[in-house]
Protein backbone atom coordinates (compact mmCIF):
# COMPACT_ATOMS: atom_id res chain seq x y z
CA UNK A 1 55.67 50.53 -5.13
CA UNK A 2 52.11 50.86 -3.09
CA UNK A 3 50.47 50.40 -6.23
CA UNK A 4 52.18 46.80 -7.22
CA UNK A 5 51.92 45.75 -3.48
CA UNK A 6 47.88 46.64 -3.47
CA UNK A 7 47.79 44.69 -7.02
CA UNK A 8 49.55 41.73 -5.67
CA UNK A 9 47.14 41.47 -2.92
CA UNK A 10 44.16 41.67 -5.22
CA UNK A 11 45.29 38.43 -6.84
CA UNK A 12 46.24 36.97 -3.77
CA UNK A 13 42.76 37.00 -2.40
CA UNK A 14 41.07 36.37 -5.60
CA UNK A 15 43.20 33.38 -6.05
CA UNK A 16 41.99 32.21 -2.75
CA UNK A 17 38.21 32.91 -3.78
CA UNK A 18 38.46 30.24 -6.70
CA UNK A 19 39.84 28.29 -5.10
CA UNK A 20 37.32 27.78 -1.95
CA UNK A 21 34.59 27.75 -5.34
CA UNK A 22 36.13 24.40 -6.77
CA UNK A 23 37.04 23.26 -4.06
CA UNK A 24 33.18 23.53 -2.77
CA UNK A 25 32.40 22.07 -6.11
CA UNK A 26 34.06 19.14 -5.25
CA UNK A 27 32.91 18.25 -2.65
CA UNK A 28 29.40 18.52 -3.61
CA UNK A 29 29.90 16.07 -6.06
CA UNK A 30 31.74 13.65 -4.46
CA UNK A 31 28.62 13.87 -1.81
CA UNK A 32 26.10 13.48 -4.89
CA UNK A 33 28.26 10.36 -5.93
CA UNK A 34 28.06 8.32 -2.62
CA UNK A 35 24.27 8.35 -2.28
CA UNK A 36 23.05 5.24 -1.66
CA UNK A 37 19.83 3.70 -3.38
CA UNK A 38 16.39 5.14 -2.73
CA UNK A 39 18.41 8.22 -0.75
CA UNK A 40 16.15 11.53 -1.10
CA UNK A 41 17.33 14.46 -2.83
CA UNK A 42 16.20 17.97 -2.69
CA UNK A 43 13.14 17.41 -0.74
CA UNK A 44 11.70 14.34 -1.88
CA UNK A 45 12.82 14.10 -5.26
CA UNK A 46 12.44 10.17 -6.49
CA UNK A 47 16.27 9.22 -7.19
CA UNK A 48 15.60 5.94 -7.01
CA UNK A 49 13.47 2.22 -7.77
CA UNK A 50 14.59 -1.08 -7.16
CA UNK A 51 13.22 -4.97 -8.39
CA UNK A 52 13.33 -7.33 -5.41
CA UNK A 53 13.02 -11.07 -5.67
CA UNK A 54 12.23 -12.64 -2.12
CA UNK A 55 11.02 -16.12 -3.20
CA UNK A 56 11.48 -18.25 -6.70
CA UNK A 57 11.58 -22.14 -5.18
CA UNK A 58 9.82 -25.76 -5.99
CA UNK A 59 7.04 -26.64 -3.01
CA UNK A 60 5.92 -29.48 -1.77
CA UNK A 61 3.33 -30.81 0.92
CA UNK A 62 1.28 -28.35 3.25
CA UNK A 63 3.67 -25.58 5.43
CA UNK A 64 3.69 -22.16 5.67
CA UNK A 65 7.56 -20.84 4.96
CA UNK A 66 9.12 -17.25 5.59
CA UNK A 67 10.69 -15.35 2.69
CA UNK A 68 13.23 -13.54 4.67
CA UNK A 69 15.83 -12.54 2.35
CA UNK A 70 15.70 -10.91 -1.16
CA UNK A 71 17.70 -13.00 -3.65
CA UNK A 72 19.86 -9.73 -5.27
CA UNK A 73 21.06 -8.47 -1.83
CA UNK A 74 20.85 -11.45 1.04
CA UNK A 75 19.04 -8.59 2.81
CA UNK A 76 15.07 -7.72 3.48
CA UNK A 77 15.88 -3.96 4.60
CA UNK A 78 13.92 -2.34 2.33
CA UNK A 79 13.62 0.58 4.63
CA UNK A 80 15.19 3.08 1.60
CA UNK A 81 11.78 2.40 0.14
CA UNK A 82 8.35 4.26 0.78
CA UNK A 83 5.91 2.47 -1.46
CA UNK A 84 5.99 -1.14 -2.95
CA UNK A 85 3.99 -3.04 -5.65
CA UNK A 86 3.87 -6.63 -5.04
CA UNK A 87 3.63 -8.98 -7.60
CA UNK A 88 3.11 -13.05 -7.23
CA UNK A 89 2.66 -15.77 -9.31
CA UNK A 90 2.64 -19.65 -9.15
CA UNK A 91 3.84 -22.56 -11.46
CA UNK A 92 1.28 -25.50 -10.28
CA UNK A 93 1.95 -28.84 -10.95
CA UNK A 94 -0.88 -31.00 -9.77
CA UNK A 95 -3.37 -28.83 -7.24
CA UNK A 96 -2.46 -26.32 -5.19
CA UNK A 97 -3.36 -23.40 -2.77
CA UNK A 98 -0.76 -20.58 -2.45
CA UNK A 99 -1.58 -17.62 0.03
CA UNK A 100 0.83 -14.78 0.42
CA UNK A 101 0.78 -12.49 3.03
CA UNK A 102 3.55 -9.22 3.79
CA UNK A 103 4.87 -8.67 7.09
CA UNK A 104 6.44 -5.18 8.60
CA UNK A 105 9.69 -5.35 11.06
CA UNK A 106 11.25 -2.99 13.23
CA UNK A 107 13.91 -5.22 13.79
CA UNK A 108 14.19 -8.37 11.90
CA UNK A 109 12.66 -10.27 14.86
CA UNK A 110 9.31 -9.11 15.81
CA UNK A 111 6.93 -9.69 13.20
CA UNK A 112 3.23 -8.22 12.38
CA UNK A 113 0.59 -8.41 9.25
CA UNK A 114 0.75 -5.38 7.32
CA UNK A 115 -2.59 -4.44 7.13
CA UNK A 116 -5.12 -1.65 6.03
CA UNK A 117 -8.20 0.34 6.68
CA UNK A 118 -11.34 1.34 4.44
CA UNK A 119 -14.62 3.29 4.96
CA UNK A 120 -17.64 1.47 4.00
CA UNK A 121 -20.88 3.51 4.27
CA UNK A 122 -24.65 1.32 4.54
CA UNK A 123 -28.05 2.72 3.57
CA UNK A 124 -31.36 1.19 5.88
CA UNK A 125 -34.39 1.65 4.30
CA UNK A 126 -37.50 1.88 6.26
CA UNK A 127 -41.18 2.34 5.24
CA UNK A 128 -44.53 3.13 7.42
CA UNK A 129 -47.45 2.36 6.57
CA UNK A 130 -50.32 4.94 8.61
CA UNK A 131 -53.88 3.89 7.21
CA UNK A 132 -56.71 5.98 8.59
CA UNK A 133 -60.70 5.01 8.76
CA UNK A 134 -63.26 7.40 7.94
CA UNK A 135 -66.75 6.84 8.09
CA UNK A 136 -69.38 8.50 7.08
CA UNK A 137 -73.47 8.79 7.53
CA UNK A 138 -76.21 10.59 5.77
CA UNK A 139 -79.83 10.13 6.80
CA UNK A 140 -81.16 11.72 3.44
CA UNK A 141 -83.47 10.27 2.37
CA UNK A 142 -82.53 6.98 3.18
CA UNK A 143 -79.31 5.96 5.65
CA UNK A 144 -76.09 6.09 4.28
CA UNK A 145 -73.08 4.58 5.34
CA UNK A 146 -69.97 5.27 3.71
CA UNK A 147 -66.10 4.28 4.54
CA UNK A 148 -62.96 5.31 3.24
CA UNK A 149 -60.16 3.68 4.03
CA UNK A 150 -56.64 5.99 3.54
CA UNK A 151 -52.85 4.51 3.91
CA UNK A 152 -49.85 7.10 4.17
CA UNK A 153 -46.47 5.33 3.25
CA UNK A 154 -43.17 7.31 5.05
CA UNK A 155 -39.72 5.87 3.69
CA UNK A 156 -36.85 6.85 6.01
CA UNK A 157 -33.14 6.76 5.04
CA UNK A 158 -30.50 6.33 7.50
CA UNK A 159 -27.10 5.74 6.65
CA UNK A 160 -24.24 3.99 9.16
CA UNK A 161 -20.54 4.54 8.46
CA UNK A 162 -17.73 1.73 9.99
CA UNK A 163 -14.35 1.42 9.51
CA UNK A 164 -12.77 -2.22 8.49
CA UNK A 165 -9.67 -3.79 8.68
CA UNK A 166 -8.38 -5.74 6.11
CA UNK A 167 -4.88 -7.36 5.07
CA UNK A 168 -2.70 -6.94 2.41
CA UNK A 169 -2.69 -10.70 0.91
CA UNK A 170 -2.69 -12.71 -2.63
CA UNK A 171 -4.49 -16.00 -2.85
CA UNK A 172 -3.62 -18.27 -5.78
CA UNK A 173 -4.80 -21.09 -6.75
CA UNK A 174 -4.28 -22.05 -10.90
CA UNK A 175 -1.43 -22.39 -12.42
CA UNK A 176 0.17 -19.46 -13.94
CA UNK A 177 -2.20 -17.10 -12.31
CA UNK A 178 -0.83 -13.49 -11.25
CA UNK A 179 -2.06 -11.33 -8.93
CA UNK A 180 -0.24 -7.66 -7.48
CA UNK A 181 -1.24 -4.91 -5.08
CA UNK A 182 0.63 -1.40 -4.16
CA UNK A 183 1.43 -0.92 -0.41
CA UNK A 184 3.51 1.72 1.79
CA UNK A 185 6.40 0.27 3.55
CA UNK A 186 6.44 0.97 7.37
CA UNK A 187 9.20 -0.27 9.73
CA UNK A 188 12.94 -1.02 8.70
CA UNK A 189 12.58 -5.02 6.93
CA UNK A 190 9.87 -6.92 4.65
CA UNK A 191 9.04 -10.52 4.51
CA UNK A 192 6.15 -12.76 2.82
CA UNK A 193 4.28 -15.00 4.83
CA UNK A 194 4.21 -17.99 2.01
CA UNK A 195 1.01 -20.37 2.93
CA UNK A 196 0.53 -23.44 0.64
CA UNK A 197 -1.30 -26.80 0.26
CA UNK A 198 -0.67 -28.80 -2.88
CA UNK A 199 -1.00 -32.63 -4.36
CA UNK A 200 2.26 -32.00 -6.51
CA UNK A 201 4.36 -29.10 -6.72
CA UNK A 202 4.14 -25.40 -6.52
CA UNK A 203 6.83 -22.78 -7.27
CA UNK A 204 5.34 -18.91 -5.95
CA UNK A 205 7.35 -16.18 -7.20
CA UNK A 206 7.05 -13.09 -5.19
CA UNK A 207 8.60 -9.67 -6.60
CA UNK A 208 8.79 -6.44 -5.04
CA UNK A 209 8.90 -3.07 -7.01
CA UNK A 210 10.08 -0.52 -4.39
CA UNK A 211 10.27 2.83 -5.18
CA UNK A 212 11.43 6.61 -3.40
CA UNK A 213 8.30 8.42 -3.92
């Protein structure tokens, strides 16, 4: 009688070990399931890359307009995102002078130019000239005067290093021209800065490639 009662317990709690597994199981892949787009997985691991449209429309006169909103989602958080490669193009009819410019947001109200820094490094060049006189005499047999005239050039090199400022921005100007760049995204929303002058009409399309990596 021990015997069955020991057996019976063995299954009992190995019944209750397989079932905490699948039920563990579970629930791991509902969790996998209800990620989001662009949410990180195991450290880092791109899960994710998304095609935003934030401006396809006819233009007329001189302004400067805000592309606020992305046409698939109503919604410029692109904060899922950590790098984006903007592309822009324009269909000009008549002249025209399209300049676009990406802005970051904390909070889709304050506004600032996203912008970026570079190293440039300058080389000055300078050169001395040293000339030296020598004269000489000899009073045998006759007098002698002889001069030589000798010139030293010294080059110097110095270099000077500065760091520059300089925005992220696409300038066109003829019709179906393209133009792209790759940029982080920093802050919570995006928007484009759309600048334009133009004798007819100009339609600027601006798409965003934003991707988890």
């Amino acid at each position: 009688m021990k015997n069955v009662k020991a057996q019976n317990a063995r299954q009992v709690v190995l019944t209750m070990a397989l079932t905490l597994v699948l039920l563990g199981a579970l629930a791991w892949s509902v969790l996998a399931s209800n990620n989001g787009p662009g949410a990180p997985q195991n450290g880092g691991t791109v899960v994710a890359a998304a095609i935003r449209t934030f401006y396809l429309a006819p233009l007329t006169s001189t302004a400067t307009i805000y592309a606020n909103t992305t046409r698939e989602t109503g919604s410029n958080d692109m904060s899922y995102y950590h790098s984006l490669d903007v592309f822009a193009a324009v269909d000009i009819s008549g002249t025209a002078a399209v300049t676009i410019t990406p802005q970051y947001s904390p909070d889709n109200v304050n506004w600032i130019t996203a912008t970026y820094q570079y190293q440039t490094r300058s080389l000055n060049t300078t050169t001395t000239n040293t000339s030296v006189l020598t004269q000489t005499t000899s009073t045998t047999p006759t007098t002698t005067l002889t001069a030589t005239m000798t010139t030293t050039a010294t080059t110097s090199v110095a270099s000077t290093e500065s760091i520059t400022t300089a925005t992220y921005q696409i300038v066109l100007d003829a019709d179906g021209e393209v133009d792209y760049f790759t940029m982080p995204m920093t802050g919570y929303y995006l928007r484009f800065a759309i600048e334009y002058t133009t004798t007819g009409t100009v339609t600027p399309t601006v798409k965003v490639i934003a991707r988890n990596d």
